[in-house]
PDB file of N, CA and C in Angstrom:
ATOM      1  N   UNK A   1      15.497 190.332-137.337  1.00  0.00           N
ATOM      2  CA  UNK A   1      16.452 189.895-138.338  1.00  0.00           C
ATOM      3  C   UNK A   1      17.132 191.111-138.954  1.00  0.00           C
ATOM      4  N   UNK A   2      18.549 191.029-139.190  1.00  0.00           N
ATOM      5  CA  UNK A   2      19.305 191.996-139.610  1.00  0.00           C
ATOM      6  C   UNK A   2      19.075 191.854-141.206  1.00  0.00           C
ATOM      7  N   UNK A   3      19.079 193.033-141.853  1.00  0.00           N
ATOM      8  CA  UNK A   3      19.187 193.181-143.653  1.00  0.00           C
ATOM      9  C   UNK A   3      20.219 192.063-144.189  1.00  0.00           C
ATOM     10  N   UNK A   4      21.146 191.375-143.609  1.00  0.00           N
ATOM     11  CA  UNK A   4      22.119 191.033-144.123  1.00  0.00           C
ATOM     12  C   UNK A   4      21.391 189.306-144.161  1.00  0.00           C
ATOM     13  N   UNK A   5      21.136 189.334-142.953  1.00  0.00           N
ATOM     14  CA  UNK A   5      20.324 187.523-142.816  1.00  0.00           C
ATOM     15  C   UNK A   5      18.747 187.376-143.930  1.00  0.00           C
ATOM     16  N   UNK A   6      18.548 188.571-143.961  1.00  0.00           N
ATOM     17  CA  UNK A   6      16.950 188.490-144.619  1.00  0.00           C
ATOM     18  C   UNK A   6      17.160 188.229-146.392  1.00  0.00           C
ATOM     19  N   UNK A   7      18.737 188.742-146.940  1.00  0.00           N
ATOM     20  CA  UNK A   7      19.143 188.618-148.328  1.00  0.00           C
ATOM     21  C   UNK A   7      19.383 187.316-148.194  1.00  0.00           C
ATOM     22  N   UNK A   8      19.958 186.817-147.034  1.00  0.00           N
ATOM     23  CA  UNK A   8      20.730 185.439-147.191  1.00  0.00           C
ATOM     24  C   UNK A   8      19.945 184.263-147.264  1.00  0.00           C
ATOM     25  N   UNK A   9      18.347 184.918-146.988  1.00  0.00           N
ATOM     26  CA  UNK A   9      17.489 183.714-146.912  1.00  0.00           C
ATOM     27  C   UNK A   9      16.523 183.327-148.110  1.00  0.00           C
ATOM     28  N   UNK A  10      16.525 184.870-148.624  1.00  0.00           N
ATOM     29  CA  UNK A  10      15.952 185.001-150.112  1.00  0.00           C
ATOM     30  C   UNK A  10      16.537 184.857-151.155  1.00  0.00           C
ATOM     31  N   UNK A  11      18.047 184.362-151.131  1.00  0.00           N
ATOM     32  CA  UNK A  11      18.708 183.815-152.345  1.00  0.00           C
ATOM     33  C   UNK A  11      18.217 182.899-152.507  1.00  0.00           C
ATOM     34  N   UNK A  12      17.570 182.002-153.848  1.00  0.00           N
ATOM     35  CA  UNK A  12      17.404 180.937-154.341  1.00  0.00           C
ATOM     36  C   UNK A  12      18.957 179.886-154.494  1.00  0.00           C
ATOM     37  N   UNK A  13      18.627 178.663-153.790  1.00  0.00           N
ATOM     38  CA  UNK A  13      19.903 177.662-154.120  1.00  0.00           C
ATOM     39  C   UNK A  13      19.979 177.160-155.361  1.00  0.00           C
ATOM     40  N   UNK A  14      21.219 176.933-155.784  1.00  0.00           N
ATOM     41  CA  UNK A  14      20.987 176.307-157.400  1.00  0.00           C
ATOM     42  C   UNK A  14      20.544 174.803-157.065  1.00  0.00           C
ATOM     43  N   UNK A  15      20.444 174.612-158.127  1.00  0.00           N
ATOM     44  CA  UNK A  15      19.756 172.343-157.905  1.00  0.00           C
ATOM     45  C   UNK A  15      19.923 171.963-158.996  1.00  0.00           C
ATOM     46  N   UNK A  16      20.161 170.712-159.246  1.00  0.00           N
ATOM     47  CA  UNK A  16      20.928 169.743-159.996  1.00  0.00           C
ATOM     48  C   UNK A  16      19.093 169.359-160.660  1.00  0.00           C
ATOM     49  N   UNK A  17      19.631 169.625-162.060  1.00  0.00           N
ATOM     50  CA  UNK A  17      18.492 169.899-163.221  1.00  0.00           C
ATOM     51  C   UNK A  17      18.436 168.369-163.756  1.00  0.00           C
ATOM     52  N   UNK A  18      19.205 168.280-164.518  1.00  0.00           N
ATOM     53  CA  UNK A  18      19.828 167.341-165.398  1.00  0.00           C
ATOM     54  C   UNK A  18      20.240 166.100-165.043  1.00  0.00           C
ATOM     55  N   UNK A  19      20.964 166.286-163.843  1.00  0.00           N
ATOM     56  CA  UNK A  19      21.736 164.788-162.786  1.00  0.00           C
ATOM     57  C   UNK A  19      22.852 164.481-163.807  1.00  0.00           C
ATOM     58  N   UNK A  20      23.332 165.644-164.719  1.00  0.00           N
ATOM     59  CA  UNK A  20      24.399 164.629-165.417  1.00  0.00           C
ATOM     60  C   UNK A  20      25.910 165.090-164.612  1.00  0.00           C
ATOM     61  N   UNK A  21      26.838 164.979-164.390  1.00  0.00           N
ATOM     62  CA  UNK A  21      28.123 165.348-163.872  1.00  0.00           C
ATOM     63  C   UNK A  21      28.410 166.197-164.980  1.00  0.00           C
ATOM     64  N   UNK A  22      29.533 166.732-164.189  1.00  0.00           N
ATOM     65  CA  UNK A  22      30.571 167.967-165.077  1.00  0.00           C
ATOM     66  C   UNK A  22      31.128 166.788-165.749  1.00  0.00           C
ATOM     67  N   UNK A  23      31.811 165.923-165.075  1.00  0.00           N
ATOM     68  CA  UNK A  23      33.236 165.484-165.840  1.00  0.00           C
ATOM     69  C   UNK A  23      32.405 164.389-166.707  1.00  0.00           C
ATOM     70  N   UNK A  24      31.123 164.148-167.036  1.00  0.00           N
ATOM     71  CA  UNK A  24      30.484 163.210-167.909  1.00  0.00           C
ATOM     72  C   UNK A  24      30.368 164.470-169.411  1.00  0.00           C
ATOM     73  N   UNK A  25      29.898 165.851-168.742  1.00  0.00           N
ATOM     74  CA  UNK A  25      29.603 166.538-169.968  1.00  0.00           C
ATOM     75  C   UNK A  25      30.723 166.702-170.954  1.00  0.00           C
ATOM     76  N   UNK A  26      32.106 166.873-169.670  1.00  0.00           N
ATOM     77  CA  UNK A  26      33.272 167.398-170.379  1.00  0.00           C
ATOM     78  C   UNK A  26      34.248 166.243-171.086  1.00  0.00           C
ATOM     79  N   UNK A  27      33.341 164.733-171.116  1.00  0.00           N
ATOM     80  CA  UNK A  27      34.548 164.014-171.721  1.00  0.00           C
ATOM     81  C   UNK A  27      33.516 163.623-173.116  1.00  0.00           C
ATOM     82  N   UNK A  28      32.008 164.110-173.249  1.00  0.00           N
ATOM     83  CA  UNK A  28      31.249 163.763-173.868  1.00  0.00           C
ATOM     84  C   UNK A  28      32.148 164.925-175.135  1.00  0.00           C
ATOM     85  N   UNK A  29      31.623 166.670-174.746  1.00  0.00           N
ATOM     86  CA  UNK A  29      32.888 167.344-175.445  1.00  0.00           C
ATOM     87  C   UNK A  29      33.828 167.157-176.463  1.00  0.00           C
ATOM     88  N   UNK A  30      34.772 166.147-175.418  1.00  0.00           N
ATOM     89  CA  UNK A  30      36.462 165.794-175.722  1.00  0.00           C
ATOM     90  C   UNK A  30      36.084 165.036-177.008  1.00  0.00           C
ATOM     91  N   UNK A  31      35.069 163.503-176.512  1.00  0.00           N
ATOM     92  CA  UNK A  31      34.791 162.642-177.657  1.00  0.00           C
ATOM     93  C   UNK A  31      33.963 163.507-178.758  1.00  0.00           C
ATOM     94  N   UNK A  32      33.183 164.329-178.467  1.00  0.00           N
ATOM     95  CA  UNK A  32      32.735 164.945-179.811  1.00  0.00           C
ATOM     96  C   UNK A  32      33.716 165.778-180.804  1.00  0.00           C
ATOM     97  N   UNK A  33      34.301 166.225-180.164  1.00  0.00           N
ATOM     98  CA  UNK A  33      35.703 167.352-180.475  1.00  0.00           C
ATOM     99  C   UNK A  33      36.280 165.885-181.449  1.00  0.00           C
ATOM    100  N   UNK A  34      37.029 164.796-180.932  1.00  0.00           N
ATOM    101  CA  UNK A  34      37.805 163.982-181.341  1.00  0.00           C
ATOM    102  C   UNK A  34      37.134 163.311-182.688  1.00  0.00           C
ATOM    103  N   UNK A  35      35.653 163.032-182.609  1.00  0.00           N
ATOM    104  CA  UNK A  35      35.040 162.622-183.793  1.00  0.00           C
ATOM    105  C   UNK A  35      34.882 163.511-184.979  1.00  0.00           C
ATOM    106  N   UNK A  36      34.398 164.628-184.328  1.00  0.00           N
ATOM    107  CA  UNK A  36      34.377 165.683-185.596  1.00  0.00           C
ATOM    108  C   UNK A  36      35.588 166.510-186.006  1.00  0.00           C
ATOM    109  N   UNK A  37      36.784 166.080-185.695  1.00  0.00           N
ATOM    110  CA  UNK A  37      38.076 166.585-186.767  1.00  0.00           C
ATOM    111  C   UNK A  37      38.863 165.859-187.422  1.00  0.00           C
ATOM    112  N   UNK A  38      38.621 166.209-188.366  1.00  0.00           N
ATOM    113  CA  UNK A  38      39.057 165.242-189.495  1.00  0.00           C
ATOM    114  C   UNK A  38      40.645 165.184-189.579  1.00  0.00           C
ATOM    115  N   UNK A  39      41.175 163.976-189.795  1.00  0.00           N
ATOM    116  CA  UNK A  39      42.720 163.289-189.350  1.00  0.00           C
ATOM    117  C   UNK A  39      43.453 164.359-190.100  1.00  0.00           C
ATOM    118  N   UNK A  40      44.550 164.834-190.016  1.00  0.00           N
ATOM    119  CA  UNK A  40      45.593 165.596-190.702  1.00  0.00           C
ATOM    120  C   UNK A  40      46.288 164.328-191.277  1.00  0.00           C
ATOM    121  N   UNK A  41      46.518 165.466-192.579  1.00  0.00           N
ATOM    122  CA  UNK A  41      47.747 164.748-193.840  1.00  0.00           C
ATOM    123  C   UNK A  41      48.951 164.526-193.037  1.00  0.00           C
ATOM    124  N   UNK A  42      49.807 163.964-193.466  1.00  0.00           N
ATOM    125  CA  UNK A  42      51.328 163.802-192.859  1.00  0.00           C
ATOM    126  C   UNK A  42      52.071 165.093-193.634  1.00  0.00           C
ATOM    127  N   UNK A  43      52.494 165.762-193.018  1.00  0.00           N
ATOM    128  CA  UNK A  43      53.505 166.445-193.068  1.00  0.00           C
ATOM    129  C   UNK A  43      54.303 166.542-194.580  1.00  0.00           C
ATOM    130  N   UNK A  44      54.698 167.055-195.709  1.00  0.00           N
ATOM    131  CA  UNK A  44      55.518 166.524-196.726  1.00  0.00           C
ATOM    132  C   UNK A  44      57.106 166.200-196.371  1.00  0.00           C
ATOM    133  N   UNK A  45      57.430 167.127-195.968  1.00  0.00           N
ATOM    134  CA  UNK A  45      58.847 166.441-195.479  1.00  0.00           C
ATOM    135  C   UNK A  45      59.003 164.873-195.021  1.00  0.00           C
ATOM    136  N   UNK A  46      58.404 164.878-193.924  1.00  0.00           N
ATOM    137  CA  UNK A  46      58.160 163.640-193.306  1.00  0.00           C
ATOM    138  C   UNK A  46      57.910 162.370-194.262  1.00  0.00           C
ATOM    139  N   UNK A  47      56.804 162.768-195.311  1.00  0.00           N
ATOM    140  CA  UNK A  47      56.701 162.024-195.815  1.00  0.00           C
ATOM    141  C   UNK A  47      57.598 161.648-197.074  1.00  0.00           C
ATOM    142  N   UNK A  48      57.993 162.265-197.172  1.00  0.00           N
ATOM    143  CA  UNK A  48      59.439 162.194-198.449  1.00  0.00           C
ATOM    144  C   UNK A  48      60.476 161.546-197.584  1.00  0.00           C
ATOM    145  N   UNK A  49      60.872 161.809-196.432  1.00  0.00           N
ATOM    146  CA  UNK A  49      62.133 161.311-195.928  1.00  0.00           C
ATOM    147  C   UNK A  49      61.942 159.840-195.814  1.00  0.00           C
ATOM    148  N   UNK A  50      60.210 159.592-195.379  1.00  0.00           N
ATOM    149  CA  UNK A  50      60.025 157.902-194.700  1.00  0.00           C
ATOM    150  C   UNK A  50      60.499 157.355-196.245  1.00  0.00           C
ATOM    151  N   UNK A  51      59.883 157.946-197.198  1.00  0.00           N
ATOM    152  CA  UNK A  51      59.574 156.973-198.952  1.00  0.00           C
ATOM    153  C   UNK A  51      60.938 156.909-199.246  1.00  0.00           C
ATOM    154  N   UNK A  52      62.139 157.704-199.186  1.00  0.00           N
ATOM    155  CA  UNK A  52      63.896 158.063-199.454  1.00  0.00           C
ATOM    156  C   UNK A  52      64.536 156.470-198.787  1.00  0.00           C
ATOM    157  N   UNK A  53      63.907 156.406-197.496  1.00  0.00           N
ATOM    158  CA  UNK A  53      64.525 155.359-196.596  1.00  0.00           C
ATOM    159  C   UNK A  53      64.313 154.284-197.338  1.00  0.00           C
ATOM    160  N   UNK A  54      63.195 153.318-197.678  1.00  0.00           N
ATOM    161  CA  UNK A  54      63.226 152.609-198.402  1.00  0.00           C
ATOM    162  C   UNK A  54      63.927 152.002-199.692  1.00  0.00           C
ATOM    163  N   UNK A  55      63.876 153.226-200.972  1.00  0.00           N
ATOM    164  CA  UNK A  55      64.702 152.731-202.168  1.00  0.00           C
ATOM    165  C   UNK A  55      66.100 153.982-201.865  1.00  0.00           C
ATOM    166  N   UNK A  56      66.969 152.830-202.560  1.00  0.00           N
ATOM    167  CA  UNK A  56      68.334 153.795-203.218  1.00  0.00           C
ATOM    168  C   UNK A  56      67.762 154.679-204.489  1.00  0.00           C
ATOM    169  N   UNK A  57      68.884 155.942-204.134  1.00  0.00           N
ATOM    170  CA  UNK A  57      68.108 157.038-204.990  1.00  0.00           C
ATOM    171  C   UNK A  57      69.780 156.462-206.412  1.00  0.00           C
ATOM    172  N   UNK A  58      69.164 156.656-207.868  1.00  0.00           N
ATOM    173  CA  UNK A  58      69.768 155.762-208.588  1.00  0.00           C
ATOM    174  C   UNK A  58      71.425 156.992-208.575  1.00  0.00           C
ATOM    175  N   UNK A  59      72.533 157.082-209.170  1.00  0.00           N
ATOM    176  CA  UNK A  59      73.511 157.619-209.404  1.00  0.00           C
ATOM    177  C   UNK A  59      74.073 157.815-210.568  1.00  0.00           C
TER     178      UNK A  59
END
């Protein structure tokens, strides 16, 4: 056996620990990410322009 086949046989293979998928961990993540940030205020502009639309401003 050549040096090169004798490394190739003594690498350890990786193996599936857990059995969970990537794309199960990474949407678990997404939903944790999405639960733990808290909603943003609206904008003030935005919100002055929607409240303007409603009433006439008096003259």
């Amino acid at each position: 056996m050549s040096a090169s086949e004798n490394k190739a046989q003594q690498r350890p293979r990786p193996q599936v620990v857990a059995g969970v998928s990537m794309r199960d961990l990474l949407a678990a993540g997404a939903a944790a990410n999405v639960i733990s940030t808290p909603p943003r205020l609206p904008d003030p502009e935005a919100a002055g322009a929607s409240a303007d639309q409603g009433h006439r401003k008096a003259a």
